[in-house]
N, C-alpha and C. Protein backbone atom coordinates (compact mmCIF):
# COMPACT_ATOMS: atom_id res chain seq x y z
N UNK A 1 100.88 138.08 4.24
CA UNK A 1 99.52 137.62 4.22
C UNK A 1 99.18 137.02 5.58
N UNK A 2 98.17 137.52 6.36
CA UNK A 2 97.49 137.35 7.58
C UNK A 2 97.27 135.16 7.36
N UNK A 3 97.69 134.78 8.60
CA UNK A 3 97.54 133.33 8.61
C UNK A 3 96.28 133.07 10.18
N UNK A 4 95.09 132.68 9.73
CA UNK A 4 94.22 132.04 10.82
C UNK A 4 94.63 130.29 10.78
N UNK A 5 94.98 130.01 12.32
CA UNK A 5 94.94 128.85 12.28
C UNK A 5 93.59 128.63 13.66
N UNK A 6 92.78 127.74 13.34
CA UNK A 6 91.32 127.19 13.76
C UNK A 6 91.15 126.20 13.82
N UNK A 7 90.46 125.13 15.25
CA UNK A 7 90.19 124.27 14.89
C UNK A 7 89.67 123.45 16.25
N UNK A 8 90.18 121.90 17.07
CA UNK A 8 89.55 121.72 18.30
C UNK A 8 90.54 120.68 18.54
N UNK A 9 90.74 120.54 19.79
CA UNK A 9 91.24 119.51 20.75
C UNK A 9 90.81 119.00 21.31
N UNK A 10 90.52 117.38 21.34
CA UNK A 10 89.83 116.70 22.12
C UNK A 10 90.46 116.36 23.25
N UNK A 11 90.85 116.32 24.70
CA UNK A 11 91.34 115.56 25.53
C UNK A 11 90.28 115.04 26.55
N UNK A 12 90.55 114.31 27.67
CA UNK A 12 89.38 114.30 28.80
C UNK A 12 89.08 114.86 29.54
N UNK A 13 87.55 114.88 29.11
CA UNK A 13 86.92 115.63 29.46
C UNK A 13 86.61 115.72 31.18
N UNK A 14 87.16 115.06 32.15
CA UNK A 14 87.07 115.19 33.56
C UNK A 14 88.09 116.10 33.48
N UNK A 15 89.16 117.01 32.94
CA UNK A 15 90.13 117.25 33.21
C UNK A 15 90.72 118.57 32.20
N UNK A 16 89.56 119.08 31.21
CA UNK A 16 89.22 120.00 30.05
C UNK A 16 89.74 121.25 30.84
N UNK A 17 89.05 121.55 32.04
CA UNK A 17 89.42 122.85 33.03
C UNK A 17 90.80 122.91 33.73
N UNK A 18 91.37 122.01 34.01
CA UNK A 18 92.62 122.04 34.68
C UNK A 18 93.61 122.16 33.07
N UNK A 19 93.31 121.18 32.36
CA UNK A 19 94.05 121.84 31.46
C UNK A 19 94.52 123.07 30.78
N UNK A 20 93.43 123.63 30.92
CA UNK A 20 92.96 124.86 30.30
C UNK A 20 93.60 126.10 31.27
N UNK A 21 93.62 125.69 32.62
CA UNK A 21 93.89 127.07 33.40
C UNK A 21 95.27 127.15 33.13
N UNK A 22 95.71 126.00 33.54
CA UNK A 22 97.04 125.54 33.64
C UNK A 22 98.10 125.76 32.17
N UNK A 23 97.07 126.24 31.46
CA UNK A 23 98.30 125.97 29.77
C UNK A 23 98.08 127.80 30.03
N UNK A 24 97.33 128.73 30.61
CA UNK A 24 97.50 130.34 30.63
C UNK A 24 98.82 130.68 30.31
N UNK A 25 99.82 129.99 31.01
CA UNK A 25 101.13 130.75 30.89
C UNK A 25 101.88 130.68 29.26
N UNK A 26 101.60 129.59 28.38
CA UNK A 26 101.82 129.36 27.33
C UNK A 26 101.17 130.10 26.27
N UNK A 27 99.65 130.25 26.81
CA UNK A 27 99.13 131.01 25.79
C UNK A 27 99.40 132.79 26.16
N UNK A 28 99.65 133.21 27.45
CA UNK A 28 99.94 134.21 27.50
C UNK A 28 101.37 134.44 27.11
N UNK A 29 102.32 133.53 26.98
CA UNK A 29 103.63 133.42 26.55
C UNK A 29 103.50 133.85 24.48
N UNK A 30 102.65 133.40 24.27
CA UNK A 30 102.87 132.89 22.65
C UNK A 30 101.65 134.37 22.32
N UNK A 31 101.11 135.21 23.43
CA UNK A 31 100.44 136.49 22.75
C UNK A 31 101.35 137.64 22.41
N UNK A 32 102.61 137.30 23.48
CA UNK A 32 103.67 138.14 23.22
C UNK A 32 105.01 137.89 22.32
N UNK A 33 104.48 137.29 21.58
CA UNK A 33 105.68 136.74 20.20
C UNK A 33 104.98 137.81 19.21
N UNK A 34 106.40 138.34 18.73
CA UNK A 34 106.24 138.99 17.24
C UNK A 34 105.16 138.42 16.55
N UNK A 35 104.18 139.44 15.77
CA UNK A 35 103.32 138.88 15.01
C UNK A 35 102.20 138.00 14.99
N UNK A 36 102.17 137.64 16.45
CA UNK A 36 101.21 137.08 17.45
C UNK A 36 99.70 137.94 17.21
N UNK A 37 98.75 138.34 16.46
CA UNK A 37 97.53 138.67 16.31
C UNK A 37 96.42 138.26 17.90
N UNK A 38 96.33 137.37 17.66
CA UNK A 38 95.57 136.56 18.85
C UNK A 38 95.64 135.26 18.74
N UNK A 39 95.41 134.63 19.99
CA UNK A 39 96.00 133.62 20.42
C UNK A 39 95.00 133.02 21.46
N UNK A 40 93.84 132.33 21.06
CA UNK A 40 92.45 131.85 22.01
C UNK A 40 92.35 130.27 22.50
N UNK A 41 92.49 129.95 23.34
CA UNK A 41 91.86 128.40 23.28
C UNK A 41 90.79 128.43 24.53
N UNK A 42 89.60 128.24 24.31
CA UNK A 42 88.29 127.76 25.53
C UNK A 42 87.66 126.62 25.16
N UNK A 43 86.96 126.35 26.24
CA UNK A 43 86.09 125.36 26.24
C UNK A 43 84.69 125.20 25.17
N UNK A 44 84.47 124.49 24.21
CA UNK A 44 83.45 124.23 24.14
C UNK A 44 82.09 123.99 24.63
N UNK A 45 81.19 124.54 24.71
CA UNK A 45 80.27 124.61 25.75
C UNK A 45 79.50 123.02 25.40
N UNK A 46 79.14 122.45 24.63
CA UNK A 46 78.73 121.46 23.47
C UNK A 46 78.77 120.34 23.58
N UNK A 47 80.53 120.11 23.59
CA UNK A 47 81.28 118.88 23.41
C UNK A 47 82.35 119.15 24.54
N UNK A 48 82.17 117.82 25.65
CA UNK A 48 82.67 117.63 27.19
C UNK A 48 84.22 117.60 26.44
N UNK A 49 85.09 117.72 26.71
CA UNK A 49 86.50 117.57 26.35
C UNK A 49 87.63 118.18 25.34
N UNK A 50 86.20 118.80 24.36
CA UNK A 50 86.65 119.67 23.57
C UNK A 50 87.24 121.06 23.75
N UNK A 51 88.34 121.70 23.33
CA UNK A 51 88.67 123.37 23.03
C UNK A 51 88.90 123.52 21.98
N UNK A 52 88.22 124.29 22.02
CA UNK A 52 88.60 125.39 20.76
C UNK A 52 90.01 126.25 20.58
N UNK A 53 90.70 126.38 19.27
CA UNK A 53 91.77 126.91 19.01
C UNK A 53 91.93 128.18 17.89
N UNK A 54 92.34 129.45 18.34
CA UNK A 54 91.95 130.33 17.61
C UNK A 54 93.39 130.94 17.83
N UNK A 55 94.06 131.12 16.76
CA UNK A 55 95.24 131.87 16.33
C UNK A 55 95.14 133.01 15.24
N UNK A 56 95.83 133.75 15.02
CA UNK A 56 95.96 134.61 14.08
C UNK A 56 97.30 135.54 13.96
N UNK A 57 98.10 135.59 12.91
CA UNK A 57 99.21 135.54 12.77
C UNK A 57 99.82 136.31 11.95
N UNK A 58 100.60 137.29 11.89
CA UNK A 58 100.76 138.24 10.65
C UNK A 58 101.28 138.08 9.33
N UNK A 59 101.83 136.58 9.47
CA UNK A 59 102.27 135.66 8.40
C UNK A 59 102.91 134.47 8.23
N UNK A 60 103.62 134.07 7.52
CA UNK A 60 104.39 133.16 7.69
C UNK A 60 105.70 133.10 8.42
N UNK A 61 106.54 134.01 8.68
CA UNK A 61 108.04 134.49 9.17
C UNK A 61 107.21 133.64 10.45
N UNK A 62 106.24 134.82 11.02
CA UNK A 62 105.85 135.03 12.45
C UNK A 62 105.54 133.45 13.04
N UNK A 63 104.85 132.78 12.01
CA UNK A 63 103.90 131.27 12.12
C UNK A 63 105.89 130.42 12.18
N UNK A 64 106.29 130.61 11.67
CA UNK A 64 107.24 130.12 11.77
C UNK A 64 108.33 130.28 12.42
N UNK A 65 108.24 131.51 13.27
CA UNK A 65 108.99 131.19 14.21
C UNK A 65 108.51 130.94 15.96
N UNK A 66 107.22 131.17 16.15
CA UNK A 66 105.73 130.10 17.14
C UNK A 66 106.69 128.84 16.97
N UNK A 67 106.26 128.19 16.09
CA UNK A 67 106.53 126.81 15.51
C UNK A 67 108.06 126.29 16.02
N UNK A 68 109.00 127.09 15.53
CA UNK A 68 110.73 126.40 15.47
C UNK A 68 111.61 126.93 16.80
N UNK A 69 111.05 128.47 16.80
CA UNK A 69 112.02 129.30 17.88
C UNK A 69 111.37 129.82 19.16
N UNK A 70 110.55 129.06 19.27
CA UNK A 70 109.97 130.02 20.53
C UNK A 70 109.63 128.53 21.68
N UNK A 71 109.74 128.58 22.83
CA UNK A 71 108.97 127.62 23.52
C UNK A 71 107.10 127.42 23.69
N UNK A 72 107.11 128.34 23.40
CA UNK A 72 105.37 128.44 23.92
C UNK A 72 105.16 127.12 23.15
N UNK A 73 105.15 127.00 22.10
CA UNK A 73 104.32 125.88 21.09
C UNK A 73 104.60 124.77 21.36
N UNK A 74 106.01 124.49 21.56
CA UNK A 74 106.34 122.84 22.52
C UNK A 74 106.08 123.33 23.55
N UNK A 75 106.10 123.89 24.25
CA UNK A 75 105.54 123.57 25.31
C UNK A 75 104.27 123.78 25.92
N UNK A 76 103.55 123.91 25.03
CA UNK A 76 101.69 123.90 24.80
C UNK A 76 101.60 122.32 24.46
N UNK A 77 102.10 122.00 23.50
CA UNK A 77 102.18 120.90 22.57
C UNK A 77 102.08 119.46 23.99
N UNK A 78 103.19 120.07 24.66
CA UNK A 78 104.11 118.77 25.41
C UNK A 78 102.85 118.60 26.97
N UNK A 79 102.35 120.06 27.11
CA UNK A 79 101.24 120.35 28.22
C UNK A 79 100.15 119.50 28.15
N UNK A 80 99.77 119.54 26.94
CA UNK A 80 98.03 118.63 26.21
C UNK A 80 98.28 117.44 26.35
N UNK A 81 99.41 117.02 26.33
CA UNK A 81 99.65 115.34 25.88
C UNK A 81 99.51 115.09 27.80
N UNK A 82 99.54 115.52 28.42
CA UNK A 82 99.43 115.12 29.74
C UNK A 82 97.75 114.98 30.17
N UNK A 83 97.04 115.59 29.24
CA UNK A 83 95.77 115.24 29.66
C UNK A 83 94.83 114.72 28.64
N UNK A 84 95.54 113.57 28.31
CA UNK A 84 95.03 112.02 27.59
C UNK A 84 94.14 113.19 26.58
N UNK A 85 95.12 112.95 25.49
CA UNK A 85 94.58 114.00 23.84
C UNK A 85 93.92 112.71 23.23
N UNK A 86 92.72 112.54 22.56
CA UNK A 86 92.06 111.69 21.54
C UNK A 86 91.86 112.21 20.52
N UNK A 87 91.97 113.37 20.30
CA UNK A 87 91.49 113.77 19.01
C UNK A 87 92.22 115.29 18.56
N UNK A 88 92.48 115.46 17.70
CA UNK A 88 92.71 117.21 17.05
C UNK A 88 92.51 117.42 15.84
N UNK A 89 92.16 118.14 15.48
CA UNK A 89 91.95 118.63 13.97
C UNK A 89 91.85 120.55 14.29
N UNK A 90 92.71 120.37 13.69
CA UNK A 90 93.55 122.15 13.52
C UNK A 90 94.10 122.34 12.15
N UNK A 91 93.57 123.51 11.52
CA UNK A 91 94.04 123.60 10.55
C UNK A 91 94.76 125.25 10.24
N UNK A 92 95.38 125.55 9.23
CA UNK A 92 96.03 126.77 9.10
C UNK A 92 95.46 127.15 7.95
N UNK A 93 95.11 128.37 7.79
CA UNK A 93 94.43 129.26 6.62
C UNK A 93 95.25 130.40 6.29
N UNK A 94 95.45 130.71 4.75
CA UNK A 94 95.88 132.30 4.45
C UNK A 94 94.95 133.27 3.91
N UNK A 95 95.00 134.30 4.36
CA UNK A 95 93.87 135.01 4.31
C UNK A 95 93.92 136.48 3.61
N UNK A 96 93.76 136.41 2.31
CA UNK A 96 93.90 137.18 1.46
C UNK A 96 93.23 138.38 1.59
N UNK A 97 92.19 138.55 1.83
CA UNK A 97 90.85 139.79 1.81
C UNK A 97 90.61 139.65 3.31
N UNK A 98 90.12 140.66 4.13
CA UNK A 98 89.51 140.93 5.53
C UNK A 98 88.66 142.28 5.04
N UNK A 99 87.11 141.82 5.66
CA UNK A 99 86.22 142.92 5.77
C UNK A 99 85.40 142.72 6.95
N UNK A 100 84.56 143.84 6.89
CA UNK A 100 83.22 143.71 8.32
C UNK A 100 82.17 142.69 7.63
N UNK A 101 81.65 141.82 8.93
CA UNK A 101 80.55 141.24 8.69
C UNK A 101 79.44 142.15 7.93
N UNK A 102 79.31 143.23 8.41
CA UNK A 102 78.77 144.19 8.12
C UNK A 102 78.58 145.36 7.43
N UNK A 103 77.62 145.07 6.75
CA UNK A 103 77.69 146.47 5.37
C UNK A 103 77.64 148.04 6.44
N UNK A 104 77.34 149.37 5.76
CA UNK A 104 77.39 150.29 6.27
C UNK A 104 75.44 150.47 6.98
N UNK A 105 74.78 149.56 6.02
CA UNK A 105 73.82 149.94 6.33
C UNK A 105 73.02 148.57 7.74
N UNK A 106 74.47 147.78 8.20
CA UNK A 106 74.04 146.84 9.28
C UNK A 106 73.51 145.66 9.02
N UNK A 107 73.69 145.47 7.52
CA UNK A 107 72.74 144.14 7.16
C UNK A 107 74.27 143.08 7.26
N UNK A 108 74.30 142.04 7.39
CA UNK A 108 75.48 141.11 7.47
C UNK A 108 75.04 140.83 5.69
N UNK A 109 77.13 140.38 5.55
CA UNK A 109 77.38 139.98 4.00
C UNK A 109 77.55 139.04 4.22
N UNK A 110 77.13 137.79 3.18
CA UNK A 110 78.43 136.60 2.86
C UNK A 110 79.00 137.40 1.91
N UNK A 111 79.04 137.96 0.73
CA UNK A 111 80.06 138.48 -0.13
C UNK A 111 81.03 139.40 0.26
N UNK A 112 81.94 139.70 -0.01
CA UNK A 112 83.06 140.50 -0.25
C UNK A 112 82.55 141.92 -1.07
N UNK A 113 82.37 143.34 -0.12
CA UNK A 113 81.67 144.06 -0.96
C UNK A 113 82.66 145.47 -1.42
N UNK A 114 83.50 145.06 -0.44
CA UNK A 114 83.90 146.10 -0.66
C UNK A 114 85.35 146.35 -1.82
């Protein structure tokens, strides 16, 4: 079962861009792990200090070994804490059903139609 994990990082915001260039090698590290779907973090356009966090994962094995066996994640983890973190809220989702926003005839669903 497909795992989205989503959510935001607050650090400071004089310092949102250096963080951000600077963690590339981690996130380009952790696109090439087994089961690695995608793997996003940018800037919020919105909120000064904020990124956004966008994962997607082919399951649990995969989420779990990001997490225990791989460096990317400590050392993403260990990267952020250098640029004064105040806030995170990230969460992990399992994701049973995947469809198009979009019916055949272009109108967007909230329901599940197919």
């Amino acid at each position: 079962m497909k795992i989205v994990i989503a959510g935001t990082i607050d650090i400071d915001p004089a310092r949102r861009e250096e963080a951000l260039k600077s963690a590339k090698p981690f996130i380009d590290g952790a696109l090439t792990q087994p089961g690695c779907l995608a793997y996003s973090w940018c800037a919020d356009p919105e909120v000064e200090g904020r990124i956004h966090v966008f994962e997607e994962w082919t399951g649990e094995e995969a989420l779990n070994e990001h997490f225990n066996k791989n460096p990317h994640y400590s050392d993403m983890r260990d990267h952020l804490a250098k640029f004064e973190l105040r806030g995170a809220e990230v969460s992990k989702y399992r994701c049973d059903k995947q469809e198009p926003v979009y019916d055949d005839t272009g109108t967007p669903r909230a329901d599940f139609f197919s």
